[in-house]
Protein backbone atom coordinates (compact mmCIF):
# COMPACT_ATOMS: atom_id res chain seq x y z
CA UNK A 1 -71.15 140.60 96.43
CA UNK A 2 -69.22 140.78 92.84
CA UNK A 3 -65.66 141.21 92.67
CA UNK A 4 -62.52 139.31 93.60
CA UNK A 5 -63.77 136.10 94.87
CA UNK A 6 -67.06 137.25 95.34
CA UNK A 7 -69.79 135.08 95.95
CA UNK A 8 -73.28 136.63 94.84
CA UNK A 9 -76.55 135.93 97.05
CA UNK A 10 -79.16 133.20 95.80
CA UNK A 11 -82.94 133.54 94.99
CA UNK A 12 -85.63 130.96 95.96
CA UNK A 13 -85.78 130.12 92.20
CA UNK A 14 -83.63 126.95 91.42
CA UNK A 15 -81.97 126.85 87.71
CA UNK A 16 -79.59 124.32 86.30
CA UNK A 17 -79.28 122.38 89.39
CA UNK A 18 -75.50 121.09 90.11
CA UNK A 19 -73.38 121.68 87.35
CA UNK A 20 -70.74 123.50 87.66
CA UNK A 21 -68.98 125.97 84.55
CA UNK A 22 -66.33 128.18 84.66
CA UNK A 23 -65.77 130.49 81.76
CA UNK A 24 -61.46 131.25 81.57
CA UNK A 25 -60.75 134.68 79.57
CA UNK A 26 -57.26 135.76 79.25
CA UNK A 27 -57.17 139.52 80.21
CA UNK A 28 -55.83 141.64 77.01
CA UNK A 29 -54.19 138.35 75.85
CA UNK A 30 -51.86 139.53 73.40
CA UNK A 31 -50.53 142.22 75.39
CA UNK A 32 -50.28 139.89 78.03
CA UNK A 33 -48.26 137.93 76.11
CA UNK A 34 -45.88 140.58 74.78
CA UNK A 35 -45.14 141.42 78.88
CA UNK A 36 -44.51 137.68 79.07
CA UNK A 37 -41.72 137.84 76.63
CA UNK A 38 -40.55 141.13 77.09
CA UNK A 39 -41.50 141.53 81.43
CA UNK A 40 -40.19 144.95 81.35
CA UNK A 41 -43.43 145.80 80.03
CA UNK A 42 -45.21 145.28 82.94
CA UNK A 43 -47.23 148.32 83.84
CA UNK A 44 -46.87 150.07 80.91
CA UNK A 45 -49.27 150.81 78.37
CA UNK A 46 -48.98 148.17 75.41
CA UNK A 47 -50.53 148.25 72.18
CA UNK A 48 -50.63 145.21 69.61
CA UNK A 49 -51.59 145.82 66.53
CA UNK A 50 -53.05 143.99 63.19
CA UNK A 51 -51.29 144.07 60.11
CA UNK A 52 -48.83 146.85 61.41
CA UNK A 53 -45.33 146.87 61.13
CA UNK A 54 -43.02 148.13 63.77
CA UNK A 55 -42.56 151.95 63.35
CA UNK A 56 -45.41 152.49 60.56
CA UNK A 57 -48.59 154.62 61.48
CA UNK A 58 -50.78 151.77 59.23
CA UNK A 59 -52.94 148.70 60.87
CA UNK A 60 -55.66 148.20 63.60
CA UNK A 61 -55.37 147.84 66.93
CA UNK A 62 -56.17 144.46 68.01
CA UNK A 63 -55.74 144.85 71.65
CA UNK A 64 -54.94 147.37 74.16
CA UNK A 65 -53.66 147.02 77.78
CA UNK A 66 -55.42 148.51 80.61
CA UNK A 67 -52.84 151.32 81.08
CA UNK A 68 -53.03 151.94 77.11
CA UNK A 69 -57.07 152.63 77.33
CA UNK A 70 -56.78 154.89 80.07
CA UNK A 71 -55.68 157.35 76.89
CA UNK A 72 -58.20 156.28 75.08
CA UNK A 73 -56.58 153.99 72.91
CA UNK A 74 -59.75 151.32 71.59
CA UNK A 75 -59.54 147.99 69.49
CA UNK A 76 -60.23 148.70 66.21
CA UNK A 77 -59.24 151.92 66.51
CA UNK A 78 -56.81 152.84 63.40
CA UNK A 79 -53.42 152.69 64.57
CA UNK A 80 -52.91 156.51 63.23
CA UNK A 81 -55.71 157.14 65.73
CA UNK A 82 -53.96 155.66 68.97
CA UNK A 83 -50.31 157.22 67.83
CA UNK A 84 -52.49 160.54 67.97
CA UNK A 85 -53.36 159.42 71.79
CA UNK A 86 -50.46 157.54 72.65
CA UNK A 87 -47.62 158.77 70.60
CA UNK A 88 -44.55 155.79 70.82
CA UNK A 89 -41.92 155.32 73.11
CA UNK A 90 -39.17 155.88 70.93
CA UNK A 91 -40.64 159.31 69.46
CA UNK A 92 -40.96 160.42 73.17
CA UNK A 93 -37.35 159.84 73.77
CA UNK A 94 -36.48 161.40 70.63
CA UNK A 95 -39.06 164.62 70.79
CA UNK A 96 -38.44 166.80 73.88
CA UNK A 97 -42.06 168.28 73.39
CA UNK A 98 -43.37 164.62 74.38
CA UNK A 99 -43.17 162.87 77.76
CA UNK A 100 -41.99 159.49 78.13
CA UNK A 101 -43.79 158.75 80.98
CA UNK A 102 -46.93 159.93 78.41
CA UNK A 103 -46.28 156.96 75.93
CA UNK A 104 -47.04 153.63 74.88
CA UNK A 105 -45.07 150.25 73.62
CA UNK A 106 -46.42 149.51 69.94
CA UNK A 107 -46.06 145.79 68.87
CA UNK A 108 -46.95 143.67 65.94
CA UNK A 109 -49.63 140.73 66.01
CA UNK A 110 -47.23 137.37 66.68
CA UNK A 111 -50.23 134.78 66.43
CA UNK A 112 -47.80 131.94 66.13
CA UNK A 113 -46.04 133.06 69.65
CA UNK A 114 -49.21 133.66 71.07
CA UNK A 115 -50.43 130.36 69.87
CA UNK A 116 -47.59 128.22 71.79
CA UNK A 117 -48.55 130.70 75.20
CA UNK A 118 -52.37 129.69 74.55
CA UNK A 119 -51.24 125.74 74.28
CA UNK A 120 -49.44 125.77 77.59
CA UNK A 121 -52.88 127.33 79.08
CA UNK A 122 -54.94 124.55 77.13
CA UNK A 123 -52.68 121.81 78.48
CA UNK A 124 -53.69 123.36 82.06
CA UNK A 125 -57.16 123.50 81.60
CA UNK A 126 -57.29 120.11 80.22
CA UNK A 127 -55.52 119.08 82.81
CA UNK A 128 -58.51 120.56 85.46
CA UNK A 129 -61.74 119.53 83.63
CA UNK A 130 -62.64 116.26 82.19
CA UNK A 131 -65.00 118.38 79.47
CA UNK A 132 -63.28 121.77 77.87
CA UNK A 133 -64.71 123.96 75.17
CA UNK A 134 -62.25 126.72 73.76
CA UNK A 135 -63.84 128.95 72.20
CA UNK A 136 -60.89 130.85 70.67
CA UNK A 137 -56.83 131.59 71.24
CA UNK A 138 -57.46 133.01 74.84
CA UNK A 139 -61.37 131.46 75.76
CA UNK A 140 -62.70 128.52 77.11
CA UNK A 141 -65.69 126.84 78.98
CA UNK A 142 -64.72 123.95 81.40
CA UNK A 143 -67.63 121.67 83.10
CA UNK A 144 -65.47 121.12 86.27
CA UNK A 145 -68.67 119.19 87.79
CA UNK A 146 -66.96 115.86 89.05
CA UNK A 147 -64.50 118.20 90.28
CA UNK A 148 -65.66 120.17 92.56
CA UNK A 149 -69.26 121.34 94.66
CA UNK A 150 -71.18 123.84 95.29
CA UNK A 151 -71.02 122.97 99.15
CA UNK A 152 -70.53 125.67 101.24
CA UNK A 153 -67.40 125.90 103.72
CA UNK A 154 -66.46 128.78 105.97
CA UNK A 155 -68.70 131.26 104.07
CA UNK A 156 -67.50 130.22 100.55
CA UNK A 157 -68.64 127.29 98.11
CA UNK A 158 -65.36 125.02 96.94
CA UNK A 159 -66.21 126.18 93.42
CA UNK A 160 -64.49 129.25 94.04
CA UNK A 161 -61.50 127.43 95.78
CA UNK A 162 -61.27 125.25 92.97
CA UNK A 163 -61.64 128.05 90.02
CA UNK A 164 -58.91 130.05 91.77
CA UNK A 165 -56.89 127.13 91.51
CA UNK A 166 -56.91 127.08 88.11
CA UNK A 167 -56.71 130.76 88.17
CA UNK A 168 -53.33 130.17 90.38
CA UNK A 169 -52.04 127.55 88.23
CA UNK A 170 -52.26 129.79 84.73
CA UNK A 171 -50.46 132.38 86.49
CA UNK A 172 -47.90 130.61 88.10
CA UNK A 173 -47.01 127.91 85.24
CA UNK A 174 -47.41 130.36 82.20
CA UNK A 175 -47.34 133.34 83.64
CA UNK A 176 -50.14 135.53 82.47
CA UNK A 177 -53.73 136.68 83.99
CA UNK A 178 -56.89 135.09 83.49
CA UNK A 179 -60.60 136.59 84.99
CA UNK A 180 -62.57 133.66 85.72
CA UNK A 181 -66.33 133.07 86.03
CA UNK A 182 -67.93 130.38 87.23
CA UNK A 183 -71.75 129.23 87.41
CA UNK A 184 -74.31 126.62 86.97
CA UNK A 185 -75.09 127.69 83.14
CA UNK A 186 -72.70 128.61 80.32
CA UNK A 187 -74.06 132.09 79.66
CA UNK A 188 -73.94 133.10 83.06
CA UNK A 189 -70.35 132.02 83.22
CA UNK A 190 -69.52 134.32 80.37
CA UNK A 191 -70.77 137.30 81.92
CA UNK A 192 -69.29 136.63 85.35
CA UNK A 193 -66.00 136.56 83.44
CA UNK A 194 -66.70 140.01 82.14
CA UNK A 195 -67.89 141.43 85.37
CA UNK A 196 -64.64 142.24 87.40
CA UNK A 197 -61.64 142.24 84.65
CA UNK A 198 -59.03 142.04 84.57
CA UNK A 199 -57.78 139.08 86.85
CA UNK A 200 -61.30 138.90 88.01
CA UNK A 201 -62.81 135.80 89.94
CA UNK A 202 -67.21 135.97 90.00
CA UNK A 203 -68.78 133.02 91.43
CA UNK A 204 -72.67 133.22 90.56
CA UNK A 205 -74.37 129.83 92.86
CA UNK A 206 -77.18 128.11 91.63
CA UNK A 207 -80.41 130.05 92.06
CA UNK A 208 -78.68 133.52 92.12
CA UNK A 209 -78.48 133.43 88.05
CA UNK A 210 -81.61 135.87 87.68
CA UNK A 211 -80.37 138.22 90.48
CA UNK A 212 -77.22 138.42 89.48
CA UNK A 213 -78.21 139.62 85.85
CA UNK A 214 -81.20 141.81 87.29
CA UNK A 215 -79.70 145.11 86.80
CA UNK A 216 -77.17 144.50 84.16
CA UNK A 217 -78.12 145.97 80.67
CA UNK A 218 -80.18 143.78 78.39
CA UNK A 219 -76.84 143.29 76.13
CA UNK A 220 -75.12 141.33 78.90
CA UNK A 221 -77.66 138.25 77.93
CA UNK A 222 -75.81 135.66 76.05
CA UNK A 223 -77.04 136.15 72.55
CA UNK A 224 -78.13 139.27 72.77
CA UNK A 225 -76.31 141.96 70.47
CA UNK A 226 -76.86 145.34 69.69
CA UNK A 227 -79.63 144.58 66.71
CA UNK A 228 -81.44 143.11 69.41
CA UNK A 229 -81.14 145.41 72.11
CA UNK A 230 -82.04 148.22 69.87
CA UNK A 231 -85.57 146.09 69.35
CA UNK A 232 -85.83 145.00 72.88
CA UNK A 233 -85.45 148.93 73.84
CA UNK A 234 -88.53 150.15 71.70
CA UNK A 235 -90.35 147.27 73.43
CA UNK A 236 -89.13 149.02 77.00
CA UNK A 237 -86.89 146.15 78.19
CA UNK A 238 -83.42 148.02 78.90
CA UNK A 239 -82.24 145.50 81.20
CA UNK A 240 -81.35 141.77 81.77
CA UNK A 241 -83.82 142.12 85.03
CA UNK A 242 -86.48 143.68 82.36
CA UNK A 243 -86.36 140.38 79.95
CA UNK A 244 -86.97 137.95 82.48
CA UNK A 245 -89.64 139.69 83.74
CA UNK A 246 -91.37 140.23 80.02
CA UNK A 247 -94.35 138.46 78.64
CA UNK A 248 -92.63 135.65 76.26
CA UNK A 249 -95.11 135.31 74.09
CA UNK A 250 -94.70 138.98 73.54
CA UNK A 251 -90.71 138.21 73.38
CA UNK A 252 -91.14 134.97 71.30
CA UNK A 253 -94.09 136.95 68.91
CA UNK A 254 -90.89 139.50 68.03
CA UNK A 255 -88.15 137.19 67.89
CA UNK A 256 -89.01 134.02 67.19
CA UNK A 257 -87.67 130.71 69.04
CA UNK A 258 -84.37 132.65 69.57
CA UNK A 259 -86.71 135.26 71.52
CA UNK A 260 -87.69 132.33 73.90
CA UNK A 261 -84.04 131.39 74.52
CA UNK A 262 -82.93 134.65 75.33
CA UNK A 263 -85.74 135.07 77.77
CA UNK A 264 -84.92 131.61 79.37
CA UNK A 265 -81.35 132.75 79.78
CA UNK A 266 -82.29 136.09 81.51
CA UNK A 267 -84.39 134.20 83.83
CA UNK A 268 -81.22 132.01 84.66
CA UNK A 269 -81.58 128.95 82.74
CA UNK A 270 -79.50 127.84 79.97
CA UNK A 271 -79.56 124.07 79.09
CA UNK A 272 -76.24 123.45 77.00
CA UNK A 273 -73.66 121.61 77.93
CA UNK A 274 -70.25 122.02 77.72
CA UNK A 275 -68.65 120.44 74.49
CA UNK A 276 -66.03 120.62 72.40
CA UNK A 277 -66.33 122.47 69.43
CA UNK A 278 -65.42 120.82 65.93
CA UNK A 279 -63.89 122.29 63.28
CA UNK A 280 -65.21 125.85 61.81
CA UNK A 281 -67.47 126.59 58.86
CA UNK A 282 -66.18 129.71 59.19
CA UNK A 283 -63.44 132.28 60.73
CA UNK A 284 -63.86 135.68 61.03
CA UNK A 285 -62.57 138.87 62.78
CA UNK A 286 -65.26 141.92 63.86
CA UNK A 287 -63.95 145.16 64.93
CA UNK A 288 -66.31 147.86 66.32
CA UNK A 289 -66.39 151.63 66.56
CA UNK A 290 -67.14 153.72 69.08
CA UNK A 291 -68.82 156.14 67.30
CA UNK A 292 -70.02 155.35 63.06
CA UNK A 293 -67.53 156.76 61.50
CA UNK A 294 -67.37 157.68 57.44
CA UNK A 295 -63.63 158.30 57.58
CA UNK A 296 -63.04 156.07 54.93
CA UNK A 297 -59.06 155.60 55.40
CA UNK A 298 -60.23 154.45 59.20
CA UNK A 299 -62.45 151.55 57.39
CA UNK A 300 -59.49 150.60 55.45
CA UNK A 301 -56.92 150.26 57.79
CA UNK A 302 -59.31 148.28 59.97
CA UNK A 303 -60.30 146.24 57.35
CA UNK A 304 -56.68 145.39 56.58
CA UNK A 305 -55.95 144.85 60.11
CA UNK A 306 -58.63 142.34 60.41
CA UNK A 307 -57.83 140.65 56.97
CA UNK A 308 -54.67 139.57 57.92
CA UNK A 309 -55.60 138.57 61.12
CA UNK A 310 -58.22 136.00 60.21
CA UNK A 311 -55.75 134.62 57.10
CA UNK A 312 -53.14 134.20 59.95
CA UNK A 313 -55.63 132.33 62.07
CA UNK A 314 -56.78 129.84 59.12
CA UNK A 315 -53.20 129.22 58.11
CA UNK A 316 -52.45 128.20 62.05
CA UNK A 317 -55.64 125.98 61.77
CA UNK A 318 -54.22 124.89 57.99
CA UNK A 319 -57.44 125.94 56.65
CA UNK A 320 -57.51 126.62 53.15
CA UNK A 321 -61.14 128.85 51.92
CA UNK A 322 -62.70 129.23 48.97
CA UNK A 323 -65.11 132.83 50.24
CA UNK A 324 -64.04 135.88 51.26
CA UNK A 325 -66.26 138.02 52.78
CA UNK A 326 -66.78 141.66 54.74
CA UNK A 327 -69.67 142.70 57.12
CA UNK A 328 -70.21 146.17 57.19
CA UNK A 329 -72.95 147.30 59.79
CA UNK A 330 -74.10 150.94 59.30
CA UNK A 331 -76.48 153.07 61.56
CA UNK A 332 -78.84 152.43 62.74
CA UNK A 333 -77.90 148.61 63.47
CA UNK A 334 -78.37 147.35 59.65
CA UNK A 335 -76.43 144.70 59.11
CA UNK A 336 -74.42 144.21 55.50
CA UNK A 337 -72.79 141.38 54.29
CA UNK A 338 -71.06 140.96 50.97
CA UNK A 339 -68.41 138.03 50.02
CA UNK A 340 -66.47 136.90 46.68
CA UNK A 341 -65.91 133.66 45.63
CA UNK A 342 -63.01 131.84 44.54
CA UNK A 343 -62.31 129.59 41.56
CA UNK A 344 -60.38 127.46 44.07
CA UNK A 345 -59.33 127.16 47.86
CA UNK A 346 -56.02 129.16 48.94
CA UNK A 347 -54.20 130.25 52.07
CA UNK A 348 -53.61 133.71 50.22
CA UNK A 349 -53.40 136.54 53.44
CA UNK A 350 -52.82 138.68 50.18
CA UNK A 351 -55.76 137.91 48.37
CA UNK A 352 -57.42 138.41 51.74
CA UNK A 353 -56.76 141.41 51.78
CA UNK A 354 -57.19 142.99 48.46
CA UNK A 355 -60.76 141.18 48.12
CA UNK A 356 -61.81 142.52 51.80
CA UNK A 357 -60.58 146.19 50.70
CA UNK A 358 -62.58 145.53 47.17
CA UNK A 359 -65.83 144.68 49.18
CA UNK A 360 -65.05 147.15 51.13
CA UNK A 361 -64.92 150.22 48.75
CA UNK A 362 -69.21 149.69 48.30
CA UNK A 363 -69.38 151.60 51.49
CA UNK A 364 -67.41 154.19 50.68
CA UNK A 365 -68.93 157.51 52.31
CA UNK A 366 -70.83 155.19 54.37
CA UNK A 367 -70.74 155.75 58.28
CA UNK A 368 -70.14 152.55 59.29
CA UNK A 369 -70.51 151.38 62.96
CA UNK A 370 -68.74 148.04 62.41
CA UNK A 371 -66.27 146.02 60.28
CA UNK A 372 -65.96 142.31 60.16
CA UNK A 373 -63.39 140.19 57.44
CA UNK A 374 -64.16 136.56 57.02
CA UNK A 375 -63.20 133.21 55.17
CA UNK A 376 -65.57 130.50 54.48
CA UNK A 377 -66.14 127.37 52.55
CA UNK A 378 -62.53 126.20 54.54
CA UNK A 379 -61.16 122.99 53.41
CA UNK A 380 -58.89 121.30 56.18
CA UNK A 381 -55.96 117.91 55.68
CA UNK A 382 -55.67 119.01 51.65
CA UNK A 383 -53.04 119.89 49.79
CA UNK A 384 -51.83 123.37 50.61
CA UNK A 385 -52.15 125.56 47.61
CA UNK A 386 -50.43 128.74 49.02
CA UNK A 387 -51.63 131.22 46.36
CA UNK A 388 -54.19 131.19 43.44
CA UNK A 389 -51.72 132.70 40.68
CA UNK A 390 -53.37 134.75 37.89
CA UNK A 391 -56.60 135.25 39.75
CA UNK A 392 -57.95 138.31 38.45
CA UNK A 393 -60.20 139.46 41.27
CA UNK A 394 -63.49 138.97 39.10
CA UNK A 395 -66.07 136.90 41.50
CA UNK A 396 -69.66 137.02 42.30
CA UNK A 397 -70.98 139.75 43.63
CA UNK A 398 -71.94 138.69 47.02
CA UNK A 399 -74.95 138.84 49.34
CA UNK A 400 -77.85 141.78 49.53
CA UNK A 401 -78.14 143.72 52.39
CA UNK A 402 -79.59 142.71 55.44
CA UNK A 403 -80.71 143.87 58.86
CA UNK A 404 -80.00 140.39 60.88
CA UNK A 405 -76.89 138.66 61.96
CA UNK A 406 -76.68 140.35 65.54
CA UNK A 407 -73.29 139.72 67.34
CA UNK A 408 -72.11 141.46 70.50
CA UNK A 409 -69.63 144.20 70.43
CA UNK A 410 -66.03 143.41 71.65
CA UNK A 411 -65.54 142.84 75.31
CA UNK A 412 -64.02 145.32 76.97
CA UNK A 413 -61.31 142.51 78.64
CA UNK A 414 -59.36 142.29 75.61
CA UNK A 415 -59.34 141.90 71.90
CA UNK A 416 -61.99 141.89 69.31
CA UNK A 417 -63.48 138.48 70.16
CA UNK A 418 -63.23 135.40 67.10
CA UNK A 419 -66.49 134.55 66.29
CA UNK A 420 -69.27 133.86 63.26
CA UNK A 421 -70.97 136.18 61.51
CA UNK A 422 -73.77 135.00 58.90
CA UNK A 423 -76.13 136.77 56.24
């Protein structure tokens, strides 16, 4: 069964063999790490927010605790929006019309504090795999193969001992929670992860890939985002259990030699190996809505919320970028992308900004089901050049439109995931 240490059943069909990967995913990782430095937190519903300021209705939520959702309080969501659901703290002690007890803990983004929380948790997981791929701040893959087995002993492989372990360890030495899955393939790994937050521990054994993603919906495949799944619907595959069982010549006829690896991975089997990542091309920060919204205020305050999150996370990576770019994606799935380039490369959170808002204001009216910010063309070990003074704003126009570039929503563990998005 799934769940806390849960152990799902195999299948006759063998998959990767031996190796063993466990996907670590820090559960609502800043707000965990606002409880860490402030522990009277604990329990209560915490919201932290990009590019808000303590006590001001403007920004985007970046992530919201557990007890913060239950009011319906979303990333991405405006941070007007979730004082509407979750009014303050301090306003509840100050209005007797609100309840206390009814109210929420508003915080800004501290990326730098987070940062030194997230290296403690590296040094740990270094520590417990010889081969570690972090993915972002609070993500990681570790190949813990010539650590541990898959042998079975008293009902239980030593997989699971061994990824609670390093479950244990995070909690104990840094204190703050971590849902862990573990697997013979990456992508299955990722999903077990997501498949009993928060403080979760899946184990999915070699040869129970395929049953374990049987009934989950077709977006739970690695790779597959809502573009996709939109497509894969009209061809009357709704569910992980639907792809694998597909024609893939059908599947790789629609989409290509990505088609083929999406049906491999459905069907269990996912060759890559855990590695570590080098340097970005690219960072960016993607924000989705619940519903498409055309509130146009909404787009703006998540598209400044995302801005200076991504110029905060290229200035900790001392990145400087010479692009700045906005995805937009707009019912029904079509994907937009438009950037701006600059006559130089600058570590400008500013500029960031003000570009991302200009890009922005082409949409205007637009329902828009989506917002991504990112910086490209990044330049790492030069010269710093904080700002680009006197730039006037005037830069090419940017990209068409286009209808690819699937990514997968955010997760509902935590924040608004770091990841790639391309034209």
């Amino acid at each position: 069964m799934a769940g806390e240490g849960g152990t799902l059943p195999g299948t006759d069909e063998a998959d990767e063999g031996d190796r063993i990967v466990c996907h670590v995913d820090m559960d609502c990782f800043y707000a965990s790490c606002e409880r860490l430095r402030e522990p009277e937190l604990r329990g209560e519903p915490v919201v932290v927010g990009m590019g808000y300021e303590s006590g001001e209705p403007h920004g985007a939520v970046a992530t919201a605790s557990y007890e913060a959702r239950a009011y319906g309080v979303e990333s991405a969501q405006p941070i007007s929006q979730a004082l509407d659901a979750l009014p303050r703290t301090a306003r509840a002690r100050e209005d007797p019309d609100l309840d206390p007890a009814e109210a929420g803990h508003y915080r800004p983004v501290d990326l730098e504090y987070y940062r030194e929380v997230a290296a403690e948790i590296k040094a740990i997981l270094r520590e417990c795999a010889d081969r570690v791929r972090e993915v972002s701040v609070d993500e990681a893959y570790l190949d813990v193969t010539d650590r541990t087995s898959w042998t079975v002993v008293d009902g239980r492989p030593l997989a699971e001992g061994y990824a609670r372990h390093v479950k244990e360890r995070i909690a104990r030495e840094v204190g703050v929670p971590a849902s862990v899955g573990v697997a013979p393939t990456m992508s299955a790994a990722k999903v077990a992860s997501d498949h009993d937050k928060p403080d979760g521990l899946v184990v999915v054994e070699p040869g129970g890939v395929r049953e374990f993603l049987a009934p989950l919906p077709v977006e739970a495949v690695h790779g597959v985002g809502p573009v996709t799944a939109r497509e894969l619907g009209e061809m009357g595959v709704e569910t992980a259990g639907d792809l694998a069982a597909a024609d893939p010549d059908e599947i790789r006829e629609r989409f290509g030699e990505r088609g083929r690896t999406l049906h491999a991975r459905a069907r269990g089997h996912d060759d890559r190996a855990v590695t570590p990542k080098g340097r970005p091309k690219s960072l960016s920060r993607e924000s989705a809505f619940t519903e498409a919204t055309a509130d146009a205020e909404r787009q703006r305050e998540t598209v400044a919320g995302l801005a200076a999150d991504v110029a905060d996370r290229a200035d900790g990576k001392g990145a400087l970028y010479r692009t700045i770019g906005i995805k937009a994606v707009t019912p029904p799935y079509d994907v937009n992308t438009r950037e701006r380039s600059l006559p130089g490369p600058v570590a400008d959170p500013d500029l960031v900004r003000k570009v991302a808002l200009d890009l922005l204001a082409e949409f205007e009216g637009d329902p828009v089901r989506k917002l991504g910010v990112r910086v490209s063309n990044l330049q790492f070990g030069a010269a710093r050049q904080a700002r680009l003074d006197g730039w006037d704003g005037d830069g090419d126009a940017g990209t068409e439109p286009t209808t690819d570039g699937d990514r997968r929503p955010s997760p509902p563990g935590g924040q608004s995931s770091l990841t790639d998005f391309d034209p």
